[in-house]
N, C-alpha and C. Protein backbone atom coordinates (compact mmCIF):
# COMPACT_ATOMS: atom_id res chain seq x y z
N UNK A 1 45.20 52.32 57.62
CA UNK A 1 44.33 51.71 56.61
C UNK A 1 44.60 50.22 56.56
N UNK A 2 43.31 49.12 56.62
CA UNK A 2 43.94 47.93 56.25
C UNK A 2 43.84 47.63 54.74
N UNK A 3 45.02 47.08 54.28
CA UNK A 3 44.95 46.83 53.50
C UNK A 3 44.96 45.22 52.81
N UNK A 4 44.62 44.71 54.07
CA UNK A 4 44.04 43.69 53.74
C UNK A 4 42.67 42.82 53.49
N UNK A 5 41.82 43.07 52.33
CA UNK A 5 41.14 42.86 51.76
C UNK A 5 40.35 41.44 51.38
N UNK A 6 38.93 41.45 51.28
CA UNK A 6 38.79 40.02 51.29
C UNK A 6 38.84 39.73 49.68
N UNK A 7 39.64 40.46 49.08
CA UNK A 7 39.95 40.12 47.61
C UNK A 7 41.01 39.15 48.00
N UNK A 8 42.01 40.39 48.58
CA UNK A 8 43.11 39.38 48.93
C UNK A 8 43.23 38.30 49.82
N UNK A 9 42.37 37.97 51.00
CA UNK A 9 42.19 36.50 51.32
C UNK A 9 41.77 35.23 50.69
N UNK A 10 41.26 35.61 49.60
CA UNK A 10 40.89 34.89 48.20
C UNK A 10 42.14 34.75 47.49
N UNK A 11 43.20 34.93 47.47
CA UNK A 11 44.08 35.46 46.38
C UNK A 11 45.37 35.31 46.96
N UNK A 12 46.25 33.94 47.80
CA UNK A 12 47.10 33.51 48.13
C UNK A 12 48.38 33.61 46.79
N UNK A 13 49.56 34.16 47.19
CA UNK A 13 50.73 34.61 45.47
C UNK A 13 50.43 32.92 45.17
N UNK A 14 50.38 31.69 46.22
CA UNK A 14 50.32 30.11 45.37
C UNK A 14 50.02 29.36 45.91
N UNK A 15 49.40 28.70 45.72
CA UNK A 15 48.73 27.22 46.10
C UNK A 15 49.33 26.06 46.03
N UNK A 16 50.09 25.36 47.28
CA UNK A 16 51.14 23.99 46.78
C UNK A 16 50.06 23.00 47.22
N UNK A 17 48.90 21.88 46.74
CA UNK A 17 49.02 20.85 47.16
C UNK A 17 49.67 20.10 47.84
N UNK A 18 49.88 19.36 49.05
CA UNK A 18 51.07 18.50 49.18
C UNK A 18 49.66 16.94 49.47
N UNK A 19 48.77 17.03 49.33
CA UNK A 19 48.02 15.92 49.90
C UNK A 19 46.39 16.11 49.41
N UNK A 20 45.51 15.17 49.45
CA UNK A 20 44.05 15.20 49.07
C UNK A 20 43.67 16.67 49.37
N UNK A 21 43.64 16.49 51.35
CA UNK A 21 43.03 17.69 51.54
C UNK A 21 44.33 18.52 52.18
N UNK A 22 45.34 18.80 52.17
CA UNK A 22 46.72 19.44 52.72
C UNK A 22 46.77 20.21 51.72
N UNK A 23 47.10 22.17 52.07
CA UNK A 23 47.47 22.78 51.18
C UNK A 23 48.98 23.68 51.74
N UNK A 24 49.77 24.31 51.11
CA UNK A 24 50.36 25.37 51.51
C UNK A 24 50.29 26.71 50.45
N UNK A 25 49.56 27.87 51.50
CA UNK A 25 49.30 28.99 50.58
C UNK A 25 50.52 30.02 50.97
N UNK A 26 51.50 30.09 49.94
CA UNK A 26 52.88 30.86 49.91
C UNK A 26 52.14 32.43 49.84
N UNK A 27 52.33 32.80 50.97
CA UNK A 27 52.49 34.39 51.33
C UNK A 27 51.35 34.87 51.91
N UNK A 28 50.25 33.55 52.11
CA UNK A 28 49.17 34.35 52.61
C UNK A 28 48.61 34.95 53.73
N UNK A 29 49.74 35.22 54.75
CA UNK A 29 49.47 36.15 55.83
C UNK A 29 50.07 36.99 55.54
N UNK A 30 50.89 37.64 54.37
CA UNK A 30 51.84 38.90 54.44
C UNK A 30 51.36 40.25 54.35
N UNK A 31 50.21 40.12 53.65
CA UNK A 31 49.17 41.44 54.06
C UNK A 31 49.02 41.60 55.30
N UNK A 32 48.46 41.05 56.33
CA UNK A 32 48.72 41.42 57.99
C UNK A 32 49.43 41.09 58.57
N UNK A 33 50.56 40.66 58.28
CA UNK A 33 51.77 40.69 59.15
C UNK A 33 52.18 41.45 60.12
N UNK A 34 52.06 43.09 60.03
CA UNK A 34 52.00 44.05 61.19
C UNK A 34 50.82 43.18 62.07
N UNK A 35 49.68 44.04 61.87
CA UNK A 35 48.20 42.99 62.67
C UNK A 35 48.63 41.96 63.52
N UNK A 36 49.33 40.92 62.69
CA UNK A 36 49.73 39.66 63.24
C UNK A 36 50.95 39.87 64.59
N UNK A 37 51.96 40.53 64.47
CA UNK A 37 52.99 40.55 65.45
C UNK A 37 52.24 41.82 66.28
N UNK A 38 51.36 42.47 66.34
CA UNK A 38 51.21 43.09 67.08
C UNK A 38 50.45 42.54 68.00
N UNK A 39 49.43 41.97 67.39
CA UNK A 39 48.41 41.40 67.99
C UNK A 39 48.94 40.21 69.37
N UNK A 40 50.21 39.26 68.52
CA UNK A 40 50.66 38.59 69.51
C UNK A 40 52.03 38.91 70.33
N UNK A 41 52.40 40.30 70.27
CA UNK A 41 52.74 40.45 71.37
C UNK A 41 51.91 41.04 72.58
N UNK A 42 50.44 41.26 72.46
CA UNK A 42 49.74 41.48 73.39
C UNK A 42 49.35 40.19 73.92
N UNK A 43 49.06 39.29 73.12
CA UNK A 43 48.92 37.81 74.20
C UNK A 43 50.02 37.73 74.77
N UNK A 44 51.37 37.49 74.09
CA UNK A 44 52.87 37.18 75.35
C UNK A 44 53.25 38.16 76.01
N UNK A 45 52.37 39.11 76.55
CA UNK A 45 52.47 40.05 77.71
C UNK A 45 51.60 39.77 79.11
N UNK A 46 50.44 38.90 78.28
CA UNK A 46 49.81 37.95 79.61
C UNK A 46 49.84 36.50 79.59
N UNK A 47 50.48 35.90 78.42
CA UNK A 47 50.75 34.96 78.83
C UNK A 47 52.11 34.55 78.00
N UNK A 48 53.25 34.67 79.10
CA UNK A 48 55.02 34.58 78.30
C UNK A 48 55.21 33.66 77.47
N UNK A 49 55.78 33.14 76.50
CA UNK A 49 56.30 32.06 76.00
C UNK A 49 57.12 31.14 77.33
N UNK A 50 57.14 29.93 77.31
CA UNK A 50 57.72 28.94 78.54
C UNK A 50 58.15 27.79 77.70
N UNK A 51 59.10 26.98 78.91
CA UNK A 51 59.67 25.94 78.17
C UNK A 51 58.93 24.63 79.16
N UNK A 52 57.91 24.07 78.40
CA UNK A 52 57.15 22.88 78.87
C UNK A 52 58.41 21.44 78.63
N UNK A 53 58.08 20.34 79.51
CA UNK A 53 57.90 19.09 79.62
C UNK A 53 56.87 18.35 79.35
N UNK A 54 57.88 17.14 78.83
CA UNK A 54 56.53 15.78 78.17
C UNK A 54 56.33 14.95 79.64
N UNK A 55 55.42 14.68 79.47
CA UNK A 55 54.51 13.74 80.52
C UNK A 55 56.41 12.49 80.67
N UNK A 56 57.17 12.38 79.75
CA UNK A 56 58.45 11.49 80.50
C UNK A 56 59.48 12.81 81.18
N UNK A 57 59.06 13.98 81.31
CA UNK A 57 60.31 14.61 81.91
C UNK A 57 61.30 15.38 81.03
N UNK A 58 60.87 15.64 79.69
CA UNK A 58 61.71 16.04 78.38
C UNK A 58 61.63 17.53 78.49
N UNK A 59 62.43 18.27 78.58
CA UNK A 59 62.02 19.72 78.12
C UNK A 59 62.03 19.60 76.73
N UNK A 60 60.93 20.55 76.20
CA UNK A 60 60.66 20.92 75.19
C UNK A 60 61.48 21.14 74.27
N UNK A 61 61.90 21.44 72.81
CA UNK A 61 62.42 22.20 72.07
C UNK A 61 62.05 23.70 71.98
N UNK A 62 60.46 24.06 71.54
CA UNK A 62 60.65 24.86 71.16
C UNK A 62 59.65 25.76 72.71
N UNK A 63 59.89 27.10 72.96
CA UNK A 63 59.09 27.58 73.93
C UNK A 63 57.78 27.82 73.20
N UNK A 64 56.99 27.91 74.28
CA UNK A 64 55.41 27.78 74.03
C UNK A 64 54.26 28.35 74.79
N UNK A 65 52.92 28.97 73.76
CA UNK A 65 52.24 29.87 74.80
C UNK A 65 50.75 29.21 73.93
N UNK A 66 49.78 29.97 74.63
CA UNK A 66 48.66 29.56 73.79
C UNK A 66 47.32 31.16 73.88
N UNK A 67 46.44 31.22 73.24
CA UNK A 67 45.67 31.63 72.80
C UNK A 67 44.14 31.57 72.74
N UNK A 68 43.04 31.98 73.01
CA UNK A 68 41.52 31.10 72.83
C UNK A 68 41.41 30.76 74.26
N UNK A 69 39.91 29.88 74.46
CA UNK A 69 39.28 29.87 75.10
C UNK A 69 40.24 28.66 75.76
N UNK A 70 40.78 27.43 74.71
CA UNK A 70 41.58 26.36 75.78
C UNK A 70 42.89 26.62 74.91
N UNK A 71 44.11 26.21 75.96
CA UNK A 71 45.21 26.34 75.18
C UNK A 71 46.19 24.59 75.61
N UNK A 72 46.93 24.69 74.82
CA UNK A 72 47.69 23.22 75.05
C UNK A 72 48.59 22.96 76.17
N UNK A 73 48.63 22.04 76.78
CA UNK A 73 49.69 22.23 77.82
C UNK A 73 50.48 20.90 77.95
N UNK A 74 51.49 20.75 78.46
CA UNK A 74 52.08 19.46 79.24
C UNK A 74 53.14 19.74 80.14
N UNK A 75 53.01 18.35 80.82
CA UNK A 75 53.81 18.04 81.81
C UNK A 75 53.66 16.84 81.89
N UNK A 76 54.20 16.46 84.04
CA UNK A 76 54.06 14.96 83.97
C UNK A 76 52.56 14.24 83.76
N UNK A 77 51.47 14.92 83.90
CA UNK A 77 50.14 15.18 84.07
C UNK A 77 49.52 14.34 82.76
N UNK A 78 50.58 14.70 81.89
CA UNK A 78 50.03 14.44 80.12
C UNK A 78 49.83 15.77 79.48
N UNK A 79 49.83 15.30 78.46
CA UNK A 79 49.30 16.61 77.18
C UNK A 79 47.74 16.95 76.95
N UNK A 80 47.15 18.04 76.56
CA UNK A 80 45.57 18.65 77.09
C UNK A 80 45.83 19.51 77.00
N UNK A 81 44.33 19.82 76.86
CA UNK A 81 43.79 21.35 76.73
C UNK A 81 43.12 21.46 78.41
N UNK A 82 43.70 22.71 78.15
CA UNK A 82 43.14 23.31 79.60
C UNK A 82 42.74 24.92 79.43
N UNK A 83 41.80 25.44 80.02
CA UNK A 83 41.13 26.60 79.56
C UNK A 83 41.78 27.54 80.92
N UNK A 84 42.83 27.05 81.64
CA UNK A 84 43.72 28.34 82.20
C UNK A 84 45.34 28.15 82.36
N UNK A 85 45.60 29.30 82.24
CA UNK A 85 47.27 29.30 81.71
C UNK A 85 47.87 28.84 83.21
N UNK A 86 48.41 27.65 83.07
CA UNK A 86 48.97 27.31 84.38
C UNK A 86 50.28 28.39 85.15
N UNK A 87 50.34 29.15 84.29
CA UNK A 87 51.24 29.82 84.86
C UNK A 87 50.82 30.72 85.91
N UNK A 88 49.47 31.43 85.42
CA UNK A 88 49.00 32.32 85.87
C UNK A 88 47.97 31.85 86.71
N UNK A 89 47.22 30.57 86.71
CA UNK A 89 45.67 30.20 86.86
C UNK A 89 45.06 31.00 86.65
N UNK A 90 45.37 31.98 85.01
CA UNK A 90 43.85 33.09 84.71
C UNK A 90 43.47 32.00 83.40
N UNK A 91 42.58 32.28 82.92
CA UNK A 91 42.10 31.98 81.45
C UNK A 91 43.64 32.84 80.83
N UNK A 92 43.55 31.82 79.43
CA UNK A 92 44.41 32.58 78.56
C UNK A 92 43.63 33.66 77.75
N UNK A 93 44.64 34.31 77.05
CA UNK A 93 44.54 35.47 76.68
C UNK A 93 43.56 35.10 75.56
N UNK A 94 42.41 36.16 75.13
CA UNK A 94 41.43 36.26 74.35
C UNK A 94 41.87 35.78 72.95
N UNK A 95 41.38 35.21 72.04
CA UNK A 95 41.96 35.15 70.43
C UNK A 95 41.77 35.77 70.28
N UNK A 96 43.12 36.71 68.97
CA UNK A 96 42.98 38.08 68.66
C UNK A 96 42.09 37.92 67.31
N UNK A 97 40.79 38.67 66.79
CA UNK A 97 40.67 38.60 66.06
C UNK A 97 41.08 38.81 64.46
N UNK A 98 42.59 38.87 64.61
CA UNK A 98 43.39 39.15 63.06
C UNK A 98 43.55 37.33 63.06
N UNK A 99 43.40 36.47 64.28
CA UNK A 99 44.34 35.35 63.93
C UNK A 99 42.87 34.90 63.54
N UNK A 100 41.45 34.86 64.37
CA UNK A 100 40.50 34.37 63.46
C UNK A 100 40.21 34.56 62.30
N UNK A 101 40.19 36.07 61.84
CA UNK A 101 40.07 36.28 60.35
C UNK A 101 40.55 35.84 59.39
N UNK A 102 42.59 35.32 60.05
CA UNK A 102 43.26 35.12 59.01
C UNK A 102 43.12 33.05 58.54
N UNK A 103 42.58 32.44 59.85
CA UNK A 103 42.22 31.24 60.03
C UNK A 103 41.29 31.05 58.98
N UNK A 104 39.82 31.56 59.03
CA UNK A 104 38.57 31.62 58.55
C UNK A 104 38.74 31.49 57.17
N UNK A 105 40.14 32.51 56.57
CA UNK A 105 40.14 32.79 55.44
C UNK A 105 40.76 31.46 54.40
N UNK A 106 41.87 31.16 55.25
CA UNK A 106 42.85 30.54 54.65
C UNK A 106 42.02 29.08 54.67
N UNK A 107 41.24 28.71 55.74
CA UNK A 107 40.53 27.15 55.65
C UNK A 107 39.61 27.36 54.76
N UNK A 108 39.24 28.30 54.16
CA UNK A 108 38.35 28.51 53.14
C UNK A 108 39.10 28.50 51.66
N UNK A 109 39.94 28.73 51.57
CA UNK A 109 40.26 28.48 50.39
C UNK A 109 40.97 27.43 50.06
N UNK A 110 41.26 26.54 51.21
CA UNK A 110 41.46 24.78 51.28
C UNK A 110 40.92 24.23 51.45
N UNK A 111 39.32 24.57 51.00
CA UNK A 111 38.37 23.89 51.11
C UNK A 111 37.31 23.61 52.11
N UNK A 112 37.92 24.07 53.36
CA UNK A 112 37.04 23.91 54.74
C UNK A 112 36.47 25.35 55.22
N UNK A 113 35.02 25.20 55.18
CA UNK A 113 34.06 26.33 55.25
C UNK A 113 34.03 26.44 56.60
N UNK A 114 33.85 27.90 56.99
CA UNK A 114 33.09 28.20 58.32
C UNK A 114 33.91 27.41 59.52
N UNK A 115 35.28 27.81 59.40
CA UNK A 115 36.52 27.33 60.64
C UNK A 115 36.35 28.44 61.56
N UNK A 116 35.80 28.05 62.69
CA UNK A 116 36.39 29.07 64.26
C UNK A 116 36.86 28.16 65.39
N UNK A 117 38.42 28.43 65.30
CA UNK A 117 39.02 27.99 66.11
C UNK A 117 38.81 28.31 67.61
N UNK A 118 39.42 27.19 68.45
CA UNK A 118 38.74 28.24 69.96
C UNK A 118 40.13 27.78 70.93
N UNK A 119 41.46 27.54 70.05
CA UNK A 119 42.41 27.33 70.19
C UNK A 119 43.42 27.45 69.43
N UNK A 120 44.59 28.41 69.94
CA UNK A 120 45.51 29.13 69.17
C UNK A 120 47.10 28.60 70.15
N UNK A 121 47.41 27.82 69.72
CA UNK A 121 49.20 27.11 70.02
C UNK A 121 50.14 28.08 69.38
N UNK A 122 51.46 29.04 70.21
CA UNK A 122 52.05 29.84 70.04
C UNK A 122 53.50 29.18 70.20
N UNK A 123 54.16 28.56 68.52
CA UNK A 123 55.41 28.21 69.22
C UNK A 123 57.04 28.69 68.69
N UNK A 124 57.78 29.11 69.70
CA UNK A 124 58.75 30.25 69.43
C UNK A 124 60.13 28.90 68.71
N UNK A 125 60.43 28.82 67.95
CA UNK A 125 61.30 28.35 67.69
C UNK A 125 62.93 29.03 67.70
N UNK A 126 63.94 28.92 68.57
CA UNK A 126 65.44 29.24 68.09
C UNK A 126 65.97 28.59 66.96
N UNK A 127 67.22 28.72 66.38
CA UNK A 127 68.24 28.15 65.62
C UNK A 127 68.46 26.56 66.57
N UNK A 128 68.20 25.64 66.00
CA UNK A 128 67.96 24.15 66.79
C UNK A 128 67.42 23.66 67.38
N UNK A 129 65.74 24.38 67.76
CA UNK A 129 64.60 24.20 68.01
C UNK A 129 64.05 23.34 66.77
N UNK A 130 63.76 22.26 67.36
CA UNK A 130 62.47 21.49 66.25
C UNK A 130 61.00 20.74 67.03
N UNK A 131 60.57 20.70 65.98
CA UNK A 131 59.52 19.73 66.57
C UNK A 131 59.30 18.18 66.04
N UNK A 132 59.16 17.10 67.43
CA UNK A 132 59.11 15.59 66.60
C UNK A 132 58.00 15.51 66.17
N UNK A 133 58.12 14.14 65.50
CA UNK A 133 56.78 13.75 64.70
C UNK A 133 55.50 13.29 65.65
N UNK A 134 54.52 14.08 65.06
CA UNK A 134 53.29 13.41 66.17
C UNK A 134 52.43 13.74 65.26
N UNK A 135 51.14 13.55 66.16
CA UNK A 135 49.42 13.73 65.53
C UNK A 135 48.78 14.47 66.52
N UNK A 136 48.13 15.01 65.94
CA UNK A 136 47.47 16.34 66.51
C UNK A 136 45.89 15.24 66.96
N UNK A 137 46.10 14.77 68.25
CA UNK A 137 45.11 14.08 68.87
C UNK A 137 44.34 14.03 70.04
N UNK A 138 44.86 15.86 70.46
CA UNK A 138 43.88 15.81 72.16
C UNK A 138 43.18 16.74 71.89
N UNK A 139 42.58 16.87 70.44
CA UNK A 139 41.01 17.57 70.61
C UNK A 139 39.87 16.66 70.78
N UNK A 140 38.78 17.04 70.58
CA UNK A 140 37.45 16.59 70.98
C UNK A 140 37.23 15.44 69.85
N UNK A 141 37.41 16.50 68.42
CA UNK A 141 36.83 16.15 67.12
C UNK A 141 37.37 16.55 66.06
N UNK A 142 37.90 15.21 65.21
CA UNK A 142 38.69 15.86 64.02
C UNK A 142 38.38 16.06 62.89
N UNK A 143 36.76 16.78 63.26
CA UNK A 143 36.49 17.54 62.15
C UNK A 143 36.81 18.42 60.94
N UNK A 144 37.38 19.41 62.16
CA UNK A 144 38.24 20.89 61.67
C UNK A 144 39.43 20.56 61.56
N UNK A 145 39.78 21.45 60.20
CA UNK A 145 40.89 21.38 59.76
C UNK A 145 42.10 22.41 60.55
N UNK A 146 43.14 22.24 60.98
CA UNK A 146 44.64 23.06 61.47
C UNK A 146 44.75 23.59 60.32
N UNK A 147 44.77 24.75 61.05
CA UNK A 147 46.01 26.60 60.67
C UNK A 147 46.99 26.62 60.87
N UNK A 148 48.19 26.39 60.35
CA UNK A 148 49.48 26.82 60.67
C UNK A 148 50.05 27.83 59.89
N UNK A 149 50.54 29.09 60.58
CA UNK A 149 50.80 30.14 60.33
C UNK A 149 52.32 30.56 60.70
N UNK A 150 53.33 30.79 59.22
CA UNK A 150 54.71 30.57 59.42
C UNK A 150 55.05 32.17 59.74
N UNK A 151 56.40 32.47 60.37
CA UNK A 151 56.26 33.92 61.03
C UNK A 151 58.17 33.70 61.33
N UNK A 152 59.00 34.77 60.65
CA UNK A 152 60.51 34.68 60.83
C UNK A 152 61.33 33.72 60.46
N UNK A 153 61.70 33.27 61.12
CA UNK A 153 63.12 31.71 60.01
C UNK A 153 62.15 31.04 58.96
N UNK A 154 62.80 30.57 58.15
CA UNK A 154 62.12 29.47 57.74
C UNK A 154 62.56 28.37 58.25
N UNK A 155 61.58 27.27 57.90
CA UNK A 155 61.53 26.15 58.42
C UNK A 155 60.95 24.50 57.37
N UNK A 156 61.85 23.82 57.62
CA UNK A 156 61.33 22.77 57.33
C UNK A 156 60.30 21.94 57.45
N UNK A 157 59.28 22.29 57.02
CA UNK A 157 58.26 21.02 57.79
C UNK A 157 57.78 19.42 57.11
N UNK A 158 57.98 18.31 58.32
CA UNK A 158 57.63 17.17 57.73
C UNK A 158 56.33 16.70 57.85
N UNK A 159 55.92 16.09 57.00
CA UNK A 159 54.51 15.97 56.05
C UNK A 159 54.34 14.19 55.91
N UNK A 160 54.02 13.82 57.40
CA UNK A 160 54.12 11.79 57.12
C UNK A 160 52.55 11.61 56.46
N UNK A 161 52.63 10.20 56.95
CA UNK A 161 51.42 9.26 57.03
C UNK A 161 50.96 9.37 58.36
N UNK A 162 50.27 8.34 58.17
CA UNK A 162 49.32 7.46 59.46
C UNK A 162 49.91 6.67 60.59
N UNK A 163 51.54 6.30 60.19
CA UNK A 163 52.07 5.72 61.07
C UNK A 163 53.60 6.69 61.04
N UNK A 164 54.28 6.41 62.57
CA UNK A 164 55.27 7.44 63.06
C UNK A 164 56.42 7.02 61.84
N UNK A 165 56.48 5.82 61.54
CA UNK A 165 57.11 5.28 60.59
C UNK A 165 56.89 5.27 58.85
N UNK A 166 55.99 5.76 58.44
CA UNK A 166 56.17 6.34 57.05
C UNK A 166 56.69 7.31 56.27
N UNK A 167 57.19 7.27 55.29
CA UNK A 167 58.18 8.34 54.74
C UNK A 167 57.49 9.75 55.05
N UNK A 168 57.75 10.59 54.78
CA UNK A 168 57.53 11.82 55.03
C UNK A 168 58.17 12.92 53.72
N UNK A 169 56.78 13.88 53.54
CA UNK A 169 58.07 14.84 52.84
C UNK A 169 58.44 16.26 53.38
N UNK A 170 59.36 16.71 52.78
CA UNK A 170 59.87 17.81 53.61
C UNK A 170 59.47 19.17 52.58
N UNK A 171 58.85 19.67 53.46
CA UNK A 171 57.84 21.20 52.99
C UNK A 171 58.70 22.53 53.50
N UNK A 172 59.81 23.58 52.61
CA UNK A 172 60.20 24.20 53.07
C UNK A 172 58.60 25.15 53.32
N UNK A 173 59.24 26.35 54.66
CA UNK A 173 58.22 27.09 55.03
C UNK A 173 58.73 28.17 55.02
N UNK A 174 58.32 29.61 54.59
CA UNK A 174 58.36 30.88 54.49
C UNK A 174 57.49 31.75 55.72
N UNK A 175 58.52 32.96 55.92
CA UNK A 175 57.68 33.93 56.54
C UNK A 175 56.44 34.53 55.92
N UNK A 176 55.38 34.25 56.50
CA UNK A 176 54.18 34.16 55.85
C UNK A 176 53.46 33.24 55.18
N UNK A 177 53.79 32.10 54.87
CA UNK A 177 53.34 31.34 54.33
C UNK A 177 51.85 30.36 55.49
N UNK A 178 50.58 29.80 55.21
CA UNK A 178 50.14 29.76 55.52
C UNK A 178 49.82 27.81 55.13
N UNK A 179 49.44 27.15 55.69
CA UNK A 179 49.79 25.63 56.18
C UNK A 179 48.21 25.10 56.53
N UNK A 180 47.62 24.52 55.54
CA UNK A 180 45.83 24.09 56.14
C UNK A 180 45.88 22.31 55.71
N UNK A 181 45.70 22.01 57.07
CA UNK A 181 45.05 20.56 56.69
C UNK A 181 44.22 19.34 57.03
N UNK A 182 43.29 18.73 56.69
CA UNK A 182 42.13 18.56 57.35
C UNK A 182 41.67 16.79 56.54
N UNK A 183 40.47 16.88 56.70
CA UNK A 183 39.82 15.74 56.61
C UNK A 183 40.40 14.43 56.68
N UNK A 184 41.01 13.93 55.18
CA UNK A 184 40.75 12.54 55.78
C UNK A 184 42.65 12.47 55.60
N UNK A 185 42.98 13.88 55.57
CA UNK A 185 44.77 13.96 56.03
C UNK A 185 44.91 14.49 57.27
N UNK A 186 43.75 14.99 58.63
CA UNK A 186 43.75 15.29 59.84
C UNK A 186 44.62 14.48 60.71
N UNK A 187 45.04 13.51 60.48
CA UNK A 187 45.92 12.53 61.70
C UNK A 187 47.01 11.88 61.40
N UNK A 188 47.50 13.13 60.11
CA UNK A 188 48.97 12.40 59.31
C UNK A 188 50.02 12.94 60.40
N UNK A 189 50.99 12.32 60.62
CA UNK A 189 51.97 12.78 61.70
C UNK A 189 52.68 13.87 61.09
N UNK A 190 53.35 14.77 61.73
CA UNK A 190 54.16 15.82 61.40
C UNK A 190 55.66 16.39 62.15
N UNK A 191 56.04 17.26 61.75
CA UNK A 191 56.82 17.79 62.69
C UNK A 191 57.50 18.77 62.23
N UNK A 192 59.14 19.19 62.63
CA UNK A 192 59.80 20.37 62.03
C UNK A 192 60.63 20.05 62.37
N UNK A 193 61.92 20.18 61.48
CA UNK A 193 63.44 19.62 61.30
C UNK A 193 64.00 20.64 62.04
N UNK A 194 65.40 20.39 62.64
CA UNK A 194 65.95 21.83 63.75
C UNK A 194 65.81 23.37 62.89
N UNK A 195 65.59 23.83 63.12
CA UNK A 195 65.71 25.48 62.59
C UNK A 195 67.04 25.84 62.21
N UNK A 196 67.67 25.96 61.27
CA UNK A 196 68.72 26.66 60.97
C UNK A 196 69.11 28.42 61.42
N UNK A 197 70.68 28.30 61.58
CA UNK A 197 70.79 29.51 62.28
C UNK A 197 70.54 30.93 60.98
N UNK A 198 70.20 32.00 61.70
CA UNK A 198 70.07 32.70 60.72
C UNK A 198 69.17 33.89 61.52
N UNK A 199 68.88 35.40 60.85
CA UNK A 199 68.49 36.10 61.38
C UNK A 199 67.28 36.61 60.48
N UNK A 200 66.00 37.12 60.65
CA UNK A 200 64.93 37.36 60.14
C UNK A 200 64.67 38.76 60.41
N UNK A 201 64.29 39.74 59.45
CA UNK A 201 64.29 40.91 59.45
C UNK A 201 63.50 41.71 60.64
N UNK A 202 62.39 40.69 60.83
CA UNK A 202 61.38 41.55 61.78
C UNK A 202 61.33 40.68 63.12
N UNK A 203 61.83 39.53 62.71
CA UNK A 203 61.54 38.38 64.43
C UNK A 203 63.02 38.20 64.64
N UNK A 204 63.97 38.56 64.16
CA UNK A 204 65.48 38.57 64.81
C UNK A 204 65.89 36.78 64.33
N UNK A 205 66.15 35.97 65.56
CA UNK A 205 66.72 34.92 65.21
C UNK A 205 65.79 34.23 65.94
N UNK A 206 64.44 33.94 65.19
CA UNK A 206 63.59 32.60 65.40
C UNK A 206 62.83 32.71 64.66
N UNK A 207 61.38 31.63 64.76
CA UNK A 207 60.73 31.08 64.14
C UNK A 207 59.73 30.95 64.85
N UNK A 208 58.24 32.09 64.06
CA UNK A 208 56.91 31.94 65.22
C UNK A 208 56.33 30.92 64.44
N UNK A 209 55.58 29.63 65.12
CA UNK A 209 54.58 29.36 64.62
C UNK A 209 53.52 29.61 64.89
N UNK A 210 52.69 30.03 64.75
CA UNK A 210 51.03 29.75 65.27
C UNK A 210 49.76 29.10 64.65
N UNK A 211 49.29 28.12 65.66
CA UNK A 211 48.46 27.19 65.03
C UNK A 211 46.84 26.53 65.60
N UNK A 212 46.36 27.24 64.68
CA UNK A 212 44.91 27.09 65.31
C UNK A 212 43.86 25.83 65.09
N UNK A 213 43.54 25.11 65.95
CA UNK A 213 42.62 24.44 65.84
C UNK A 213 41.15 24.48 66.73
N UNK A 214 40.28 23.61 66.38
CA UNK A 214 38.94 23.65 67.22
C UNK A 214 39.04 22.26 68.10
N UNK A 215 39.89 22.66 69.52
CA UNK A 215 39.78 21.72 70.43
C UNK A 215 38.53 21.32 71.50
N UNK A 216 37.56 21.70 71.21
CA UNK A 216 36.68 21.44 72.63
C UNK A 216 35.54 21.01 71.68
């Protein structure tokens, strides 16, 4: 039975403001949470989590997979969307529709109507996995507002400005907690402080993120 309801996609346990248009809705994927880990361990069966390089030669922090029609990639090449998993040269794996539903829902109640992502970023965080500060800048159009969807450790996330250099605040993140932000806060820099060690009941010792946007 699902029991996740479009009462309850309406009906996040809380609503944190952190910005004009930036929200964080505390708990609102925990109704499909099964849905959710099931769903993506059928994408990381065709396409693994990997440990990418930055266009200078950096391995990554955290390992990484993607989702949808284009998924994110880098190397020395640069950072991009590319619509086949270099690992494989197939297309990546289909978006599952629990992650559109749960997208659709949550940009809707932060204000942004009628979100279909056609890009889903899968990233596995360990205990000292982080992510630096950047801007979400190799889509097409920064129309649509980012889904970020928290899943095992918690995590710190930082919340800048417009420049790599403005204060920032620090947003603890919960398993389940759900992360929307858009318009005219679409190109505030971000990131995630190392992951603390620790073990999570259903993801062991890490930290899923997954994060959907409309890149093409």
């Amino acid at each position: 039975m699902d029991l996740f309801t479009e009462q309850d996609l309406q009906q996040p346990a809380r609503v944190e403001r952190i910005s004009a248009q930036g929200v964080v809705l505390r708990g609102f994927a925990l109704p499909r949470v099964d849905e959710l880990l099931a769903a993506l361990r059928g994408v990381l069966q065709q396409s693994p989590l990997r440990q990418m390089h930055t266009p200078g030669g950096l391995a990554m922090s955290a390992r990484l997979s993607s989702c949808g029609t284009l998924g994110w990639t880098t190397d020395r090449d640069g950072y991009r969307y590319s619509p086949l998993d270099p690992l494989s040269t197939r297309p990546w794996p289909a978006m599952p529709e629990v992650f559109l539903s749960l997208a659709d829902a949550a940009a809707s109640v932060a204000g942004f109507s009628d979100f279909v992502p056609d890009a889903c970023l899968i990233n596995a965080y360990a205990p000292g996995a982080k992510m630096s500060l950047h801007q979400d800048k190799n889509e097409r159009s920064y129309t649509a507002p980012i889904v970020s969807v928290s899943l095992g450790l918690p995590a710190i996330f930082q919340f800048g400005g417009f420049a790599r250099s403005d204060p920032t605040q620090r947003i603890s993140l919960f398993h389940g907690d759900v992360m929307v932000w858009g318009g005219v806060d679409r190109l505030r820099f971000h990131g995630v402080m190392p992951i603390k060690p620790g073990r999570h009941g259903l993801l062991g010792e890490q930290r899923i993120n997954i994060t959907l946007r409309q890149a093409g």
